[in-house]
Protein backbone atom coordinates (compact mmCIF):
# COMPACT_ATOMS: atom_id res chain seq x y z
CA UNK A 1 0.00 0.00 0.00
CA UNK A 2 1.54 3.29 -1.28
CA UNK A 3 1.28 6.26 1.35
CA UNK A 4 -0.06 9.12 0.48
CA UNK A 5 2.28 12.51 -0.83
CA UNK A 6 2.47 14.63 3.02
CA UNK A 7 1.10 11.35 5.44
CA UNK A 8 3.64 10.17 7.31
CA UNK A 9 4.36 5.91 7.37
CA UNK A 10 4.62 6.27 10.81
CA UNK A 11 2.18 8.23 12.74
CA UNK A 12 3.34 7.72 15.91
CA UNK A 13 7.05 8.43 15.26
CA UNK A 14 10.25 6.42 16.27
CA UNK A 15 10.06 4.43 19.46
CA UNK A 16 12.14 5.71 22.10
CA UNK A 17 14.34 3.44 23.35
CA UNK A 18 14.76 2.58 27.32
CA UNK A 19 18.29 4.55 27.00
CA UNK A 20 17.02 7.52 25.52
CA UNK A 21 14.19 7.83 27.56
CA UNK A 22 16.64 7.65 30.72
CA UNK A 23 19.25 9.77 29.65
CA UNK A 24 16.54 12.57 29.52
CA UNK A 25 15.33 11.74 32.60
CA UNK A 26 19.13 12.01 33.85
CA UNK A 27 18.87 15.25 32.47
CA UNK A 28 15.81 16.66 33.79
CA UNK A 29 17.23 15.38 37.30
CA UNK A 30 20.74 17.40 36.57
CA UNK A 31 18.95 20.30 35.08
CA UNK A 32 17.15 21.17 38.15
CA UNK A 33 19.97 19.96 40.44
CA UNK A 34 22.70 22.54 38.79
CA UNK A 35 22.17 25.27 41.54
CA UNK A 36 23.52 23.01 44.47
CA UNK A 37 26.24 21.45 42.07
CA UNK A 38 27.58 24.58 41.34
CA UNK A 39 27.42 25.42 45.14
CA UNK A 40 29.27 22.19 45.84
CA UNK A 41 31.69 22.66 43.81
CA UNK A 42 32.72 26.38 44.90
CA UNK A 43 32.67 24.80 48.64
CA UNK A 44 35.28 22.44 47.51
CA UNK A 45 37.37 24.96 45.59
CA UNK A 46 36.97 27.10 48.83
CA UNK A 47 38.59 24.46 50.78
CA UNK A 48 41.29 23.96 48.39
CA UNK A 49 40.19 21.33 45.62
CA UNK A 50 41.99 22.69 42.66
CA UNK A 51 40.15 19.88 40.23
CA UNK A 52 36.68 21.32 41.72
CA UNK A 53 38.39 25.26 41.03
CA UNK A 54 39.39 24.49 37.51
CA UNK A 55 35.67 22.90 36.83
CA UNK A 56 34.65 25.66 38.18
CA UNK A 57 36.40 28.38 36.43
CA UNK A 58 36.46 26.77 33.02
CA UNK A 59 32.64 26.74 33.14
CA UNK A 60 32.12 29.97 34.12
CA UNK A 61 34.94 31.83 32.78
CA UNK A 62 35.15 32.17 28.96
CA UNK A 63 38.93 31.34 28.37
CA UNK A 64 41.05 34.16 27.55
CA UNK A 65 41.91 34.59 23.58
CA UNK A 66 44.92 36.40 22.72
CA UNK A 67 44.00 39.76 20.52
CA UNK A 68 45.72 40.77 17.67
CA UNK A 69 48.21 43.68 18.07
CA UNK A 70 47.66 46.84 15.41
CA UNK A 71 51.31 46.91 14.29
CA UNK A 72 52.73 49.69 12.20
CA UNK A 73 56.06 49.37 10.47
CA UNK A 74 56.11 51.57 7.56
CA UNK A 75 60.10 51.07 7.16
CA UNK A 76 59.20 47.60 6.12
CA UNK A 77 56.74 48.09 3.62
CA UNK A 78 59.23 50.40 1.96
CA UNK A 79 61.88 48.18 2.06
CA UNK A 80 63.23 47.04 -1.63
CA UNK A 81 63.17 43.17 -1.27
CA UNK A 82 62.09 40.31 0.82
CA UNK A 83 65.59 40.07 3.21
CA UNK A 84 65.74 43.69 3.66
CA UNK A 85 61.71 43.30 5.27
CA UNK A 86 62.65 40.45 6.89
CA UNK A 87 65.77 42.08 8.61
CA UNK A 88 63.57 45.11 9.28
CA UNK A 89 61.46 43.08 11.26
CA UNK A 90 64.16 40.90 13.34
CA UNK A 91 65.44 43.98 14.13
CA UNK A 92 62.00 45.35 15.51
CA UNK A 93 62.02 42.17 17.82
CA UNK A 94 65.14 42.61 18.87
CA UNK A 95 64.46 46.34 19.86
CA UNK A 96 61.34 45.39 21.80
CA UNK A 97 58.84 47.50 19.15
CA UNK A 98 57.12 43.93 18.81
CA UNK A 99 56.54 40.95 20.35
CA UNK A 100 58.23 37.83 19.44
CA UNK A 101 55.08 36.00 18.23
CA UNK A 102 54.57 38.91 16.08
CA UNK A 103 57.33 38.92 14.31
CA UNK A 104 57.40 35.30 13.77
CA UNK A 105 53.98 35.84 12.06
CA UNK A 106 55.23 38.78 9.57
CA UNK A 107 57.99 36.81 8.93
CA UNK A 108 55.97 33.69 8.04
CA UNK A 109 54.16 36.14 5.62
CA UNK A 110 56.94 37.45 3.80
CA UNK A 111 58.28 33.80 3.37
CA UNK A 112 54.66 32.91 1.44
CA UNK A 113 55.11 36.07 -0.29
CA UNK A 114 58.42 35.26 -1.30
CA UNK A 115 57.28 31.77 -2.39
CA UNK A 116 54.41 33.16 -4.27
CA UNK A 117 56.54 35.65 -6.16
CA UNK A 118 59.17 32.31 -7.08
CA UNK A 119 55.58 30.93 -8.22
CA UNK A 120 54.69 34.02 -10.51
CA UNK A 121 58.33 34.30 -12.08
CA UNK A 122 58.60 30.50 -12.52
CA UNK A 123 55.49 30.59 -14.25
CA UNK A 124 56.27 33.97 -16.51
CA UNK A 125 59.83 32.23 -17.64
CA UNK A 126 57.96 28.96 -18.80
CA UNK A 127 55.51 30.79 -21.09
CA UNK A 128 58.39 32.79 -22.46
CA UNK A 129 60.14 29.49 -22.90
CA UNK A 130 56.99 28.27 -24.76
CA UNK A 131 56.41 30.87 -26.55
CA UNK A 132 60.21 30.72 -28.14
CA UNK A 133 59.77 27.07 -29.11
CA UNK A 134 59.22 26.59 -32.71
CA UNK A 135 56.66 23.92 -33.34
């Protein structure tokens, strides 16, 4: 018997199994027990449970994400090639202008820049190869 377009072959739905059915009762049980659990918890952190104070915090606490830094270096974007940026920037490390993880950053960027430009000129000198070949 074909069902008709919109009627569903099962009216009453999927059974729910025993394990479903008590995991939302677990739930239900947690879900209205979460006051005192937090409670317990700060008790024990109180008294010096640092597994309860970690729980604790990393619950309640949204972690901490580093932020970007705003950096301005217009020496570098002026400088003539790839080394002479690069050097630019070691040196800005070195000074203390900025941070180590920084600088490891602009460097990684100047390498892929560098890498793309090798791309771009490996690429111009085969067409000009091709275009000398005489077929």
């Amino acid at each position: 018997m074909a069902f008709k377009p919109g009627q569903s072959g099962n009216p009453n739905g999927r059974p729910k199994t025993a394990a479903a059915a008590g995991r939302a009762a677990l739930r239900d049980k947690l879900f209205k027990r979460i006051p005192a659990i937090i409670k317990k918890l700060e008790v024990q952190a109180l008294a010096g449970d640092v597994q309860a104070a970690r729980t604790l915090l990393e619950r309640v606490l949204p972690a901490v994400k580093p932020e970007s830094l705003l950096i301005t270096l217009p020496e570098v974007a002026e400088a003539a090639t790839a080394t002479a940026q690069a050097q630019l920037i070691v040196k800005a490390v070195a000074s203390g202008t900025i941070p180590p993880d920084v600088g490891a950053q602009l460097l990684a960027g100047i390498g892929q820049a560098a890498r793309i430009a090798e791309i771009d000129e490996l690429e111009r000198r085969i067409r000009e190869l091709e275009g000398r070949v005489v077929r």
